[in-house]
Protein backbone atom coordinates (compact mmCIF):
# COMPACT_ATOMS: atom_id res chain seq x y z
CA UNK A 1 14.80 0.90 1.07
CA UNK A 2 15.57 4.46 1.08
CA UNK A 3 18.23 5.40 -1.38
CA UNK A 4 21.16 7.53 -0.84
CA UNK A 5 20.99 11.15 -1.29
CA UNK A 6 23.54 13.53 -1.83
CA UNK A 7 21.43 16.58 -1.73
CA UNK A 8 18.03 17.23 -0.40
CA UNK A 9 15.45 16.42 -2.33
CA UNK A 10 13.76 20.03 -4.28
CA UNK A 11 10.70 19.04 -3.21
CA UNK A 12 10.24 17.20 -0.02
CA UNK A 13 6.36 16.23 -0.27
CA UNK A 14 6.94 12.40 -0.99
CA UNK A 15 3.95 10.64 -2.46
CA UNK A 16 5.29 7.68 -3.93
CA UNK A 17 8.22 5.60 -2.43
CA UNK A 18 10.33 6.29 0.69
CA UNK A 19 13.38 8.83 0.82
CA UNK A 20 14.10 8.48 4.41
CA UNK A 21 13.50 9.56 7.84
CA UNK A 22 13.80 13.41 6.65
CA UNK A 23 11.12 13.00 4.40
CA UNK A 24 8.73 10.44 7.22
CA UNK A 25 5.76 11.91 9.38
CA UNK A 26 6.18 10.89 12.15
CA UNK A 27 4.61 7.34 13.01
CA UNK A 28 6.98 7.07 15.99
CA UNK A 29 4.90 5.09 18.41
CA UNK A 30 3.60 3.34 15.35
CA UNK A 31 7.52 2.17 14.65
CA UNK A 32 8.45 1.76 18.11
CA UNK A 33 5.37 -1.00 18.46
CA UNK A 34 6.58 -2.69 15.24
CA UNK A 35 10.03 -2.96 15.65
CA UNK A 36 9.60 -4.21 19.63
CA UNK A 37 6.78 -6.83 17.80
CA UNK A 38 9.00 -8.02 15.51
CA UNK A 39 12.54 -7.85 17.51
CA UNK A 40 10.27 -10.10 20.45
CA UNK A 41 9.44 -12.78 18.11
CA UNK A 42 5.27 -11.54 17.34
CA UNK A 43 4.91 -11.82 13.79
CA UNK A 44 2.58 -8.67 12.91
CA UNK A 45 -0.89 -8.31 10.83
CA UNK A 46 -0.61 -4.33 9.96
CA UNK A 47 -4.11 -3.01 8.73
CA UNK A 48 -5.20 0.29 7.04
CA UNK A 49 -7.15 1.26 4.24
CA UNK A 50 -4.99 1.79 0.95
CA UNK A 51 -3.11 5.65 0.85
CA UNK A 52 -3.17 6.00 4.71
CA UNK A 53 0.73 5.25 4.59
CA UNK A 54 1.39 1.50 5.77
CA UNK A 55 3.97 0.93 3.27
CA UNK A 56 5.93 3.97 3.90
CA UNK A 57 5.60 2.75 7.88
CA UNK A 58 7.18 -0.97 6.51
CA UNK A 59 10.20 0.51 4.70
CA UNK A 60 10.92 3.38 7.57
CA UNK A 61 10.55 0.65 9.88
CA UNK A 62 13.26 -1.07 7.91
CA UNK A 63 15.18 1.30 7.62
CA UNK A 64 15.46 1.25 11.04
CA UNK A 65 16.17 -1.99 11.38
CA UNK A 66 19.10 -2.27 8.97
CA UNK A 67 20.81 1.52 11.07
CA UNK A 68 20.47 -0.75 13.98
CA UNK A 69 22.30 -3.68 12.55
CA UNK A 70 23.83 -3.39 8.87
CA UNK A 71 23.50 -7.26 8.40
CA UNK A 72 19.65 -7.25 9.20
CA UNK A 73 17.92 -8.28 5.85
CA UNK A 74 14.59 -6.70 4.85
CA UNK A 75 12.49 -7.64 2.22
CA UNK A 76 9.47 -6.23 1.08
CA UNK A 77 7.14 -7.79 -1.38
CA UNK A 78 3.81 -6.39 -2.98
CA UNK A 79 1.57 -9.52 -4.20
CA UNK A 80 -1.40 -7.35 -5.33
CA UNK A 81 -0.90 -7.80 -8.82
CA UNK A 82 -0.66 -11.56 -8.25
CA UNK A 83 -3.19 -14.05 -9.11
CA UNK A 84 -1.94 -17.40 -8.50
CA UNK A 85 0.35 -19.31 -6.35
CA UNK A 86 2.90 -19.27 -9.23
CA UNK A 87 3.43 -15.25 -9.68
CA UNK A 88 3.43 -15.43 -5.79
CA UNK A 89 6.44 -17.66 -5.56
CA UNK A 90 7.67 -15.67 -8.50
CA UNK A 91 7.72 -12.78 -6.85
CA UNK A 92 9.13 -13.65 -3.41
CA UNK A 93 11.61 -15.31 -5.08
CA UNK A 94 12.59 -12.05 -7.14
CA UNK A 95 12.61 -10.11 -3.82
CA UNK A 96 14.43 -12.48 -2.04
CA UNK A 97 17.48 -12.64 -5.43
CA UNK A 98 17.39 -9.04 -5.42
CA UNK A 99 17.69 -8.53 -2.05
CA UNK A 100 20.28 -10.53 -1.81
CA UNK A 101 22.00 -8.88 -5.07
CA UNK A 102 22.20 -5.26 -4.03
CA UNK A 103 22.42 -5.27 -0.21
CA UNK A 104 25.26 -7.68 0.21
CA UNK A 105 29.30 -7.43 -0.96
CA UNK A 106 28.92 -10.70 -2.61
CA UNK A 107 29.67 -11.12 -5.71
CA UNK A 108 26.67 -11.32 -8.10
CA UNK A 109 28.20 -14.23 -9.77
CA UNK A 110 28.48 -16.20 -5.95
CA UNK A 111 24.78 -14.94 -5.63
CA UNK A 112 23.22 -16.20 -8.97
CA UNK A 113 25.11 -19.35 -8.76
CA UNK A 114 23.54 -19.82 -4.94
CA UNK A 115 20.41 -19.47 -6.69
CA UNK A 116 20.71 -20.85 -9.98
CA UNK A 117 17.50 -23.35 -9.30
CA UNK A 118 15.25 -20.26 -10.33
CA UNK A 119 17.73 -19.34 -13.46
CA UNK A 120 17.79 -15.83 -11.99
CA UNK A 121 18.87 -13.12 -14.50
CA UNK A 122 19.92 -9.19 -14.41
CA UNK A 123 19.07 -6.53 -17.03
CA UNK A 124 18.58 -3.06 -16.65
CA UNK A 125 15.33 -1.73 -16.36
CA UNK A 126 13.74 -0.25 -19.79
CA UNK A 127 13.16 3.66 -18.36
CA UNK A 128 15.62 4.01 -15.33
CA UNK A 129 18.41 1.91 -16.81
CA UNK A 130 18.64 0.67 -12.90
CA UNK A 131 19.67 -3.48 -12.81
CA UNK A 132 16.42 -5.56 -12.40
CA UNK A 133 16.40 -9.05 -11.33
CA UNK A 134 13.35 -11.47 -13.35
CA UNK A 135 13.44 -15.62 -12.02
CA UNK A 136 12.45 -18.62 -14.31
CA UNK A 137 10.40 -20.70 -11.79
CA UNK A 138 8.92 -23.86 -13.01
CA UNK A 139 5.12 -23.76 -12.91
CA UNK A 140 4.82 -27.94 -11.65
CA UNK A 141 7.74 -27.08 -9.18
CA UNK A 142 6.00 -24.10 -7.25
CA UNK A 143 5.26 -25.91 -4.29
CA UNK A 144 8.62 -26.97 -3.46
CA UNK A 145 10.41 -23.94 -4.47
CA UNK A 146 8.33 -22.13 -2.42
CA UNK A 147 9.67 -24.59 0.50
CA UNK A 148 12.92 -23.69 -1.06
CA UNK A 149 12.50 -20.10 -0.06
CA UNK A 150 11.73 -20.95 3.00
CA UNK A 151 14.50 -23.40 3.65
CA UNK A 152 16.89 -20.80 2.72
CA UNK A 153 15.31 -18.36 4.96
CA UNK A 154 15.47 -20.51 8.18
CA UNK A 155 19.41 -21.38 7.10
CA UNK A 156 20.00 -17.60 6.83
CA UNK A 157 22.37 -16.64 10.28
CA UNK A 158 21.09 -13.58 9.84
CA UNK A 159 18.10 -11.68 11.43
CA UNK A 160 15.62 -11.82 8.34
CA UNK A 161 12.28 -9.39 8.07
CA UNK A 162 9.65 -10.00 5.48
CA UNK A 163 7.01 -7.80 5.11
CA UNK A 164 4.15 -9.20 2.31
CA UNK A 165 1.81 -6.41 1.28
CA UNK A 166 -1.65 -6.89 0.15
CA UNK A 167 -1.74 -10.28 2.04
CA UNK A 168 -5.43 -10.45 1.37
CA UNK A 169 -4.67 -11.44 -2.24
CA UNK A 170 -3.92 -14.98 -1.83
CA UNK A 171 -7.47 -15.40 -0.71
CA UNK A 172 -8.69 -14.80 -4.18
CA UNK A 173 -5.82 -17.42 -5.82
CA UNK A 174 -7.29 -20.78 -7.64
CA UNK A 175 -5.71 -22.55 -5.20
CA UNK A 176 -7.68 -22.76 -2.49
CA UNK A 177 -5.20 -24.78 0.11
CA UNK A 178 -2.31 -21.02 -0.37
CA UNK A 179 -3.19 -19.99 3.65
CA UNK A 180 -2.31 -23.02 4.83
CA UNK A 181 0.71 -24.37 3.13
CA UNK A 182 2.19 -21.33 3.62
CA UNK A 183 1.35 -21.46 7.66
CA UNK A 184 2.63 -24.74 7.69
CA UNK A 185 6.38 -23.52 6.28
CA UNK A 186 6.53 -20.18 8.16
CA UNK A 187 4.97 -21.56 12.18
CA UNK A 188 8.47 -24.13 11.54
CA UNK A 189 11.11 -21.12 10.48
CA UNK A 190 13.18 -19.42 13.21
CA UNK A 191 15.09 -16.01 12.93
CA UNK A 192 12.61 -14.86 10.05
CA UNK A 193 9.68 -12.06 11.25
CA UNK A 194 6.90 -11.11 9.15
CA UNK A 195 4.75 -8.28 8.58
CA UNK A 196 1.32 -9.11 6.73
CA UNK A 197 -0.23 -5.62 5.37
CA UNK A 198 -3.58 -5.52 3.65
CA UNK A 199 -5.87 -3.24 2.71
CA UNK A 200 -9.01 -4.97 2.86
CA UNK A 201 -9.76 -5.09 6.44
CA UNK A 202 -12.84 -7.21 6.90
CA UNK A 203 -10.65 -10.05 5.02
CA UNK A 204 -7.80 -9.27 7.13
CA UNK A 205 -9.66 -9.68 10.37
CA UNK A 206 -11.03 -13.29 8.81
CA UNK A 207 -7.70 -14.50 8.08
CA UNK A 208 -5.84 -13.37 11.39
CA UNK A 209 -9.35 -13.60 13.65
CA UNK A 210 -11.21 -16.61 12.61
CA UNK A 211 -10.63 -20.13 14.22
CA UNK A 212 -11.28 -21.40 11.24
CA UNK A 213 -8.60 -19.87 9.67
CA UNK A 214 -4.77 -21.26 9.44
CA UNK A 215 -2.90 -17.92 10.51
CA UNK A 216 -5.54 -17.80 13.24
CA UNK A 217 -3.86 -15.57 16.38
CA UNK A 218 -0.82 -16.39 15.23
CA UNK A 219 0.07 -12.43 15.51
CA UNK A 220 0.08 -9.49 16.62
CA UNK A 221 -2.44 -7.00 15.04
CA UNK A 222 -1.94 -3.20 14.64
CA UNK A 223 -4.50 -0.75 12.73
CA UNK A 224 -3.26 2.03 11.24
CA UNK A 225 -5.27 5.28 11.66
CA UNK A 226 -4.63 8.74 9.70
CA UNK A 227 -1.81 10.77 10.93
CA UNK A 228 -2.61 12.90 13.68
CA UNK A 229 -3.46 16.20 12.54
CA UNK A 230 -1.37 18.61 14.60
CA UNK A 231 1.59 16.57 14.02
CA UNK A 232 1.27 16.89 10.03
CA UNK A 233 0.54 20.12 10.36
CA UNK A 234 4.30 20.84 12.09
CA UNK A 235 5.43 18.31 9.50
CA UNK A 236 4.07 20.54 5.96
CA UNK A 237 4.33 23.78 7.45
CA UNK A 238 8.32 23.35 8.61
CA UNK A 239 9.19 22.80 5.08
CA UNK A 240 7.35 25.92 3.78
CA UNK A 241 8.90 28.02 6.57
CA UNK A 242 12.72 26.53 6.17
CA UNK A 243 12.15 28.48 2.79
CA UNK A 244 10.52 31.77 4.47
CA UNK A 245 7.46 30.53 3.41
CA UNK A 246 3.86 30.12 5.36
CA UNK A 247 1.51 27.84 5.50
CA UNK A 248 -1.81 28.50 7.20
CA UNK A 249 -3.09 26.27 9.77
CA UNK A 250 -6.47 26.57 8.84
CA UNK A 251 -6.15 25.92 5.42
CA UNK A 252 -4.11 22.69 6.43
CA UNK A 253 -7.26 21.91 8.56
CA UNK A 254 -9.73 22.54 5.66
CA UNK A 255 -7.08 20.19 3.45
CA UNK A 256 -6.99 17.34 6.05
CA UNK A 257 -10.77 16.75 6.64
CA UNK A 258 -11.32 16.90 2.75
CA UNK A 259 -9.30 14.24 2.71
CA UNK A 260 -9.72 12.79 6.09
CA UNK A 261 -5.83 12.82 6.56
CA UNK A 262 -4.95 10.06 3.86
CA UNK A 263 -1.80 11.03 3.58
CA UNK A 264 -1.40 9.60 -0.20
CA UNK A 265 -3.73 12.34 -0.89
CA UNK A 266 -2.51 14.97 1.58
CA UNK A 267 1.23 14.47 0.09
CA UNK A 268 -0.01 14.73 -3.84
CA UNK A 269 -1.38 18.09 -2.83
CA UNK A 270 0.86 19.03 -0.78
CA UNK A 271 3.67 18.35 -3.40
CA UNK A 272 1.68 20.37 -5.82
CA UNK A 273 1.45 23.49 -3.22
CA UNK A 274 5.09 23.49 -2.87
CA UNK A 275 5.97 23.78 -6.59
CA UNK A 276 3.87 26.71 -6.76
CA UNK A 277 3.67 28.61 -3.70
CA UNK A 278 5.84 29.66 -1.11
CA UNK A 279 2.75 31.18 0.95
CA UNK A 280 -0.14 29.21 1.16
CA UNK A 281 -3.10 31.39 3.15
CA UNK A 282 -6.31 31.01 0.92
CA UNK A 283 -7.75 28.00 0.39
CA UNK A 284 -8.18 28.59 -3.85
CA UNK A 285 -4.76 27.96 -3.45
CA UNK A 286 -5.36 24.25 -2.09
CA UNK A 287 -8.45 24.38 -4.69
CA UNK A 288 -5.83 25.05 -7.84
CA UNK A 289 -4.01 22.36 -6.74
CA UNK A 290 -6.40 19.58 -7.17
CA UNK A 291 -7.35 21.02 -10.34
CA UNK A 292 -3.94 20.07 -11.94
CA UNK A 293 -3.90 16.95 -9.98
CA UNK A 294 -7.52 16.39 -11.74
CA UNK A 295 -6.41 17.41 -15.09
CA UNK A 296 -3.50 14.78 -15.23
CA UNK A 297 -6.08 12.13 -13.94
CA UNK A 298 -8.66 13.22 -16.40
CA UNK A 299 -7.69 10.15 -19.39
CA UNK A 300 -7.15 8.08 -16.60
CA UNK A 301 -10.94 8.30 -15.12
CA UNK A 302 -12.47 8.67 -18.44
CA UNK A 303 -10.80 5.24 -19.86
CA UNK A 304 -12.13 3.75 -16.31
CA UNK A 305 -15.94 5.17 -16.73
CA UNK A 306 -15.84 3.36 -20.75
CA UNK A 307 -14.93 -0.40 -18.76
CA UNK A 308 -17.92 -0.03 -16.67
CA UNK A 309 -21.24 -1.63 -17.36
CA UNK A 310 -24.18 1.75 -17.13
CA UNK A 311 -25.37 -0.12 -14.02
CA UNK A 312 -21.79 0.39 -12.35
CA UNK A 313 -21.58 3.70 -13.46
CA UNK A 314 -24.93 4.85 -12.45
CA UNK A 315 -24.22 3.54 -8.76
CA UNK A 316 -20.53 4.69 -8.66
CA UNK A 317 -22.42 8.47 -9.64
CA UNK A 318 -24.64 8.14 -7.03
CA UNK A 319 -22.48 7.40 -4.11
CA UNK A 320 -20.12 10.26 -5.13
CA UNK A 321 -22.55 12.21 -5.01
CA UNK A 322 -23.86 11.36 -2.16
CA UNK A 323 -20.35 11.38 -0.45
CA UNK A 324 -21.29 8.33 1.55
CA UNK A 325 -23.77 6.09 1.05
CA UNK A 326 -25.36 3.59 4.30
CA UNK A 327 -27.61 1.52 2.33
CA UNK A 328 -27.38 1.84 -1.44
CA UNK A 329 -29.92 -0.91 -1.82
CA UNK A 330 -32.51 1.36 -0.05
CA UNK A 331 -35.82 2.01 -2.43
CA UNK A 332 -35.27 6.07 -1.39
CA UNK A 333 -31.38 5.93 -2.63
CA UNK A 334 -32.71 4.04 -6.09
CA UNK A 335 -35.46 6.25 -6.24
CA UNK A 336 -33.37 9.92 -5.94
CA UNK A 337 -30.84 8.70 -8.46
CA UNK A 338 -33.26 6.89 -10.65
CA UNK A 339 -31.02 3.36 -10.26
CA UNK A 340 -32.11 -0.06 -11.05
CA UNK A 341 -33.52 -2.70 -8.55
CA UNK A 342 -32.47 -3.53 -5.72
CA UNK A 343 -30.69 -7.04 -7.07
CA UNK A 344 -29.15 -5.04 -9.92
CA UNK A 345 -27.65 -2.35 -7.68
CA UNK A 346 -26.49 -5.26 -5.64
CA UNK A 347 -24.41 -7.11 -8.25
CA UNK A 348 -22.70 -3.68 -9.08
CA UNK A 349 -21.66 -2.94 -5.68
CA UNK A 350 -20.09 -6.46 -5.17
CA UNK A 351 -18.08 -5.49 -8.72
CA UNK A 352 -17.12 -1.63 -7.89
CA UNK A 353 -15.90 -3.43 -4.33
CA UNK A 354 -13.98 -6.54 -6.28
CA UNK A 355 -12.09 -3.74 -8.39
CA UNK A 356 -11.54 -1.50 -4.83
CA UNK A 357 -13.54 1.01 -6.97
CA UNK A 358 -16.17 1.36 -4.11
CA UNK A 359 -15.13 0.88 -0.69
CA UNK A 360 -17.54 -0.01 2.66
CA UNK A 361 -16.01 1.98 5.35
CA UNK A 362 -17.91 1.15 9.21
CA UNK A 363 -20.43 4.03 8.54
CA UNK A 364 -21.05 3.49 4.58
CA UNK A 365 -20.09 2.79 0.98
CA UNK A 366 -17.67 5.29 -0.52
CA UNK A 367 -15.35 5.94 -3.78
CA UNK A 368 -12.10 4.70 -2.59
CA UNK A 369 -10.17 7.50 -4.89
CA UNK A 370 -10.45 10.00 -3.51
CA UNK A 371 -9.38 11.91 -6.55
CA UNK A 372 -11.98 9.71 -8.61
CA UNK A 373 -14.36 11.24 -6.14
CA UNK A 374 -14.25 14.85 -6.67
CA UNK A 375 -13.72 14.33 -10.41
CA UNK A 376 -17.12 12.47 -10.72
CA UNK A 377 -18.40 15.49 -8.79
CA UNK A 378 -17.34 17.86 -10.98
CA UNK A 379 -18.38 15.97 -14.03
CA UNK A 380 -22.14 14.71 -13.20
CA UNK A 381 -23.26 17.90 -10.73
């Protein structure tokens, strides 16, 4: 959630995080349809490609939530880093405790000892000095405490909202049977609404669209597109002018299709303008921008080129290059960037996709960085 402020923030271009509605584009018919979704008992299945802004849409949607009812609870959970059914109950469960910790007047000792099962424990966190919450979960017990979560949920007498991003991950867990156990504890659970975000769309359609599939219709389904452009544009430019600044609109439009409105993107160089420039009229200006953003990257991409097989890097080359690529297996695409065969290519792609490296949007492959994009560009021209 959005933390308290008692002054503005110095620069209000917000690329990581949430700092509140001051700081949120717009998305108001996108909140409106979530909250009426969730508040009429439709679970939702929220869809975008990573850096479009779902997760900033999840917490301002809570946000709104807990304004329209102080004892709604909220909790959001990221499983990406997750591999296993173990680290997922781990980490709902750590959600759940802090949750519970540090948006409620108990006690923490009445809290821990409500939870004592998971042998919860609070330390302060090794850079911000903030109190983090870590839970002890037994590995042969993870089925039933994840029924335990569950079972507390449904005894809550509260309105409870649980939003699991990167839902698509338990797909890729060891344990095969993770759908549907966890459909068979939340279709049984009253008072508790969830939001299932992913990233990786065509999985996300499977899992919510096929018959075959446990959570099959079993929500409500919302894509999320780009911001509209117009709107961001009022958005960036009324922070530059609330300082007698400028900001040009065609530059803005120049910035937005580079990055096609991803507004991870759009906010890292707008954040980057604003430090700098109080008048932003000539696109070098955007241009400089990206530069430092690419400079700070520049260890980062290198270290990422030096875990990649030649194969992998020869492809990933070639479709930045390219910008977007329809068929990399095609003998013309092999042939103008002097790639392997056809099979070879193949078993790249499927590892530059696993990693979310390389990413097949409806009209071709492309590097899902877009960062990582333009620095391959300006290292291989």
């Amino acid at each position: 959630m959005a933390r308290k402020k008692t002054k503005p923030l110095r620069n209000p271009f917000v690329y990581e995080g949430y700092e509140g509605p001051s700081y949120f584009c717009d998305r108001t018919e996108e909140t409106e349809k979530v909250i009426s979704h969730l508040q009429n008992g439709r679970n939702l299945t929220l869809v975008s490609p990573r850096k479009v802004g779902k997760t900033g849409l999840i917490k301002h949607v809570f946000q709104r939530l807990k304004q329209e009812n102080e004892n709604n609870v909220c909790i959001y959970v990221d499983i990406f880093h997750t591999q296993n059914q173990y680290e997922l109950v781990q980490t709902l469960g750590r959600a759940i405790v802090e949750e519970q910790l540090f948006s409620t007047r108990s006690s923490m000792e009445k809290v821990l000892s409500f939870f004592s099962m998971w042998r919860p424990t609070v330390s302060p966190d090794p850079i911000t000095g903030m109190p983090t919450v870590s839970v002890s979960i037994e590995r042969t017990q993870t089925e039933h405490t994840l029924k335990s979560i569950f079972d507390y949920l449904e005894k809550s007498e509260k309105e409870v909202y649980v939003a699991i991003d990167e839902f698509q991950t338990i797909t890729d867990y060891p344990e095969k049977g993770t759908e549907a156990l966890l459909r068979s504890y939340i279709q049984f659970i009253h008072h508790v609404h969830f939001i299932y975000a992913g990233s990786r769309q065509h999985l996300m359609y499977e899992m919510f669209g096929s018959s075959k599939r446990p959570f099959y219709q079993s929500t409500a389904m919302l894509t999320l597109q780009p911001l509209h452009e117009e709107i961001y544009y009022d958005f960036a430019a009324r922070f530059f002018k609330a300082r007698n600044g400028d900001f040009s609109a065609d530059v803005f439009q120049r910035l937005y299709k580079q990055f096609n409105g991803y507004t991870w993107y759009m906010q890292s160089v707008l954040n980057r303008l604003y430090e700098h420039e109080r008048r932003v009229t000539d696109y070098q200006q955007v241009n400089e921008a990206i530069l430092s953003i690419l400079a700070d990257k520049s260890s980062q991409y290198e270290t990422l080129m030096m875990f990649l097989t030649d194969n992998q890097k020869s492809l990933l080359k070639a479709v930045a290059l390219e910008n977007k690529v329809a068929q990399p297996q095609s003998l013309s695409f092999a042939k103008k960037h002097e790639l392997p065969s056809a099979s070879s290519i193949k078993k790249a792609l499927e590892v530059l996709k696993e990693k979310d490296i390389i990413y097949q949007t409806p009209e071709g492959y492309i590097v899902y960085d877009r960062f990582l994009d333009l620095w391959l560009k300006r290292t291989f021209m």
